[in-house]
C-alpha atoms as a PDB file:
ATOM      1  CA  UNK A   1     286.428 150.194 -76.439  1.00  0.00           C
ATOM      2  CA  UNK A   2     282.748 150.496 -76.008  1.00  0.00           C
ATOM      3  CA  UNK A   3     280.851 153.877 -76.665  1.00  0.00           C
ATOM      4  CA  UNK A   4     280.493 154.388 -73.218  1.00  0.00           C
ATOM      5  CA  UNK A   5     284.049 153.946 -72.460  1.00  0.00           C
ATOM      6  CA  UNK A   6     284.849 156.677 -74.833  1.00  0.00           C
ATOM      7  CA  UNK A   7     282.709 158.952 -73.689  1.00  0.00           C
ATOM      8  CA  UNK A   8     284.010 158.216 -70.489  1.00  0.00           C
ATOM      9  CA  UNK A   9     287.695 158.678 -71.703  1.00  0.00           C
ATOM     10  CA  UNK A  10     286.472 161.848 -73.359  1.00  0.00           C
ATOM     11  CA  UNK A  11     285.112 163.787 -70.390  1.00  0.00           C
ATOM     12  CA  UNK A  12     287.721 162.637 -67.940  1.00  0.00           C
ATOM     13  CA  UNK A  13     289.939 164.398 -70.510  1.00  0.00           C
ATOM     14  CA  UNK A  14     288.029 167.433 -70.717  1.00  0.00           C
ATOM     15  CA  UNK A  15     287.866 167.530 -66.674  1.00  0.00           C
ATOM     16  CA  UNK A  16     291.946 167.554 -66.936  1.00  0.00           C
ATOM     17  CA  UNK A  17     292.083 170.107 -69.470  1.00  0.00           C
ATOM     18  CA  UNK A  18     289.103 172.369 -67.545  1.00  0.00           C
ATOM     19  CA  UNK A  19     290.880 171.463 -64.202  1.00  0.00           C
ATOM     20  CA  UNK A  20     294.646 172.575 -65.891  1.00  0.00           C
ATOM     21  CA  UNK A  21     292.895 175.683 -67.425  1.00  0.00           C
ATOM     22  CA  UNK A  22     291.814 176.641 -64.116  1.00  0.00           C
ATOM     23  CA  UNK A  23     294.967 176.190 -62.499  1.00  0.00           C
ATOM     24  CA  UNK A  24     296.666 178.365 -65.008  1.00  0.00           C
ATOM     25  CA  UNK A  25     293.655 180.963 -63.843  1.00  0.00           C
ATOM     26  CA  UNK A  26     294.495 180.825 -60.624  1.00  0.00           C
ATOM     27  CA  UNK A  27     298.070 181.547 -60.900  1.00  0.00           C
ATOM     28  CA  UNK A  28     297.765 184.412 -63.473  1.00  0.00           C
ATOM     29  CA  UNK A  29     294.740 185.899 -60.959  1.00  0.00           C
ATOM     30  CA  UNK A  30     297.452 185.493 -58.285  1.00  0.00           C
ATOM     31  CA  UNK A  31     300.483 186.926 -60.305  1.00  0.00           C
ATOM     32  CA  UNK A  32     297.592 189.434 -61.315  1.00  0.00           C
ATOM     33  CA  UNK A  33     296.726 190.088 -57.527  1.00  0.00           C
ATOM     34  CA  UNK A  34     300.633 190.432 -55.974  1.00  0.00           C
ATOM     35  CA  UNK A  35     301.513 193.079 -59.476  1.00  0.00           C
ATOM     36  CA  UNK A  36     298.937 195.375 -58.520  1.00  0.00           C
ATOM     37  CA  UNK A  37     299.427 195.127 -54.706  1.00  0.00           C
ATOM     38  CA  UNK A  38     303.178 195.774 -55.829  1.00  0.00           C
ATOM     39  CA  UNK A  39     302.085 198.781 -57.822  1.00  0.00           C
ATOM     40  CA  UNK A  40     300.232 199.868 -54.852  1.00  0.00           C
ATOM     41  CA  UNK A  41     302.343 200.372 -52.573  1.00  0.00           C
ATOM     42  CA  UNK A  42     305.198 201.530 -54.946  1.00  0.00           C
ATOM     43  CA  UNK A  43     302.373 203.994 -55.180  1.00  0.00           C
ATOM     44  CA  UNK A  44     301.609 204.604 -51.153  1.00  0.00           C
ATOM     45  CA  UNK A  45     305.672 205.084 -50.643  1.00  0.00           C
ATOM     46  CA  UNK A  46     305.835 208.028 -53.110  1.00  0.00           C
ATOM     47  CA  UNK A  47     303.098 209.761 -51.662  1.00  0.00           C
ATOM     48  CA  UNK A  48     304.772 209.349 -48.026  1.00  0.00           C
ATOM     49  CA  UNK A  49     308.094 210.256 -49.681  1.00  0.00           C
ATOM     50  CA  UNK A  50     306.815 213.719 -51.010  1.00  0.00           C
ATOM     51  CA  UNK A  51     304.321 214.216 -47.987  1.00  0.00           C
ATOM     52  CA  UNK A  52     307.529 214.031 -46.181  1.00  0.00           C
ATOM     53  CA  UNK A  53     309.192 216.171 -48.723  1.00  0.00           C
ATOM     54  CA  UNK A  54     306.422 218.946 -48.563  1.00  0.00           C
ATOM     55  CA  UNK A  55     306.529 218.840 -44.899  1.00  0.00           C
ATOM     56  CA  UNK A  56     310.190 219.575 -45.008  1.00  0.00           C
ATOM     57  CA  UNK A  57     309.725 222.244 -47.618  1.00  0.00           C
ATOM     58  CA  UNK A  58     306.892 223.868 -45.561  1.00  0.00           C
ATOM     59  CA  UNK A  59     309.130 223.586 -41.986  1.00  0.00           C
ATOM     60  CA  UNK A  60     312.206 225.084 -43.750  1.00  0.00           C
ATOM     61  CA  UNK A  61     309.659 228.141 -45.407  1.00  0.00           C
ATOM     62  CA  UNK A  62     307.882 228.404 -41.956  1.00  0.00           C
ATOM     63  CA  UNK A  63     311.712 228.994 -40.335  1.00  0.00           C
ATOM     64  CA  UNK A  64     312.520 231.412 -43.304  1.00  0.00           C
ATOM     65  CA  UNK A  65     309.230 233.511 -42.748  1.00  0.00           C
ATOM     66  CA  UNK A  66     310.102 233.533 -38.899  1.00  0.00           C
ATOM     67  CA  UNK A  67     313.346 235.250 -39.572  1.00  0.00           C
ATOM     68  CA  UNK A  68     312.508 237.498 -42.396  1.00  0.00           C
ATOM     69  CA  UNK A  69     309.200 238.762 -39.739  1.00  0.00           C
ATOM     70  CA  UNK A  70     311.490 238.991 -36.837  1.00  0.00           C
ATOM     71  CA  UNK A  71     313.995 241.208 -39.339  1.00  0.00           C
ATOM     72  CA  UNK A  72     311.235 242.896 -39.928  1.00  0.00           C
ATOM     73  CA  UNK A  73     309.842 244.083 -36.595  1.00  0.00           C
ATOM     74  CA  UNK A  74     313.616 244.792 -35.389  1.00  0.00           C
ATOM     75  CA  UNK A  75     313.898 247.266 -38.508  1.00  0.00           C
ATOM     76  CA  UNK A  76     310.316 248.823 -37.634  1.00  0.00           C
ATOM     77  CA  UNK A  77     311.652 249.035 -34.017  1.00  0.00           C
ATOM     78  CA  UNK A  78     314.993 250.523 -35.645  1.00  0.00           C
ATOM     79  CA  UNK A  79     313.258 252.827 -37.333  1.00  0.00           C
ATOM     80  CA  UNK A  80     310.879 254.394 -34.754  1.00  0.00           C
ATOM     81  CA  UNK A  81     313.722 254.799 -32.252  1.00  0.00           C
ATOM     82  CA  UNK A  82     315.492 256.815 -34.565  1.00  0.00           C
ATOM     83  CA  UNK A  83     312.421 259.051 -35.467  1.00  0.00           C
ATOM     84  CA  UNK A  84     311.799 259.121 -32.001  1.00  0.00           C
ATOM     85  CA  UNK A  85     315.449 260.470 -31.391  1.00  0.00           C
ATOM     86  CA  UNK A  86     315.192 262.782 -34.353  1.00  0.00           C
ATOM     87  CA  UNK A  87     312.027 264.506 -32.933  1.00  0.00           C
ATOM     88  CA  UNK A  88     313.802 264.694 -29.052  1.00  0.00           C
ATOM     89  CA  UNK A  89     316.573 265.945 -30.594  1.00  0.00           C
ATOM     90  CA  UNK A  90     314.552 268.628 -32.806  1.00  0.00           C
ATOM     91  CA  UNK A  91     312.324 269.303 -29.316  1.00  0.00           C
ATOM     92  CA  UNK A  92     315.837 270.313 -27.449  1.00  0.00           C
ATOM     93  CA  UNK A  93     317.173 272.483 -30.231  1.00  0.00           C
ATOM     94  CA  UNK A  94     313.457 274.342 -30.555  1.00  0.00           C
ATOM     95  CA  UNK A  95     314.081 274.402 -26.775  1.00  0.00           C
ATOM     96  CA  UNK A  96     317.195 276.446 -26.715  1.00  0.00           C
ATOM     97  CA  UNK A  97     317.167 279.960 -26.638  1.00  0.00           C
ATOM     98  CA  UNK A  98     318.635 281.490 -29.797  1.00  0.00           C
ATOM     99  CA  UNK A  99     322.417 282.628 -29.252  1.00  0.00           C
ATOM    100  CA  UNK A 100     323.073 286.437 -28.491  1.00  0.00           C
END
């Protein structure tokens, strides 16, 4: 084999190997690529699974506060009715005349 033919035989070799390294690149770039899209979206579904959760949570306090305000304004209404009656009741007894 001439020098030429070796150096021929040599680079052709080191084209393989640089070609096969690249290849090998490629696939961990692409294995690389798919785990962190993976991860990503793993990622996106928990947030829309607690966003749903905290939207639930905050629906089911938002009906609680509802009910405890309307409690509320029934035993306010309660409660003024009955002072209301206590001072007619008071104006018809100052009303009477005192018994003989």
């Amino acid at each position: 084999m001439t020098d030429q033919e070796e150096q021929s035989l040599k680079e052709t070799k080191r084209a393989e190997k640089r070609a096969a390294e690249e290849i090998k690149q490629l696939a961990r770039d692409e294995a690389r690529r798919k785990d962190t899209l993976a991860r990503e979206q793993a990622i996106e579904e928990d947030q829309k699974k607690r966003k749903i959760k905290r939207a639930e949570k905050r629906a089911a306090e938002e009906i609680k506060q509802l009910a405890r305000d309307e409690a509320r304004r029934k035993d306010t209404i309660a409660r003024e009715q009955a002072i209301a009656e206590a001072q007619e009741a008071r104006k018809l007894k100052d009303k009477k005349p005192p018994p003989e």
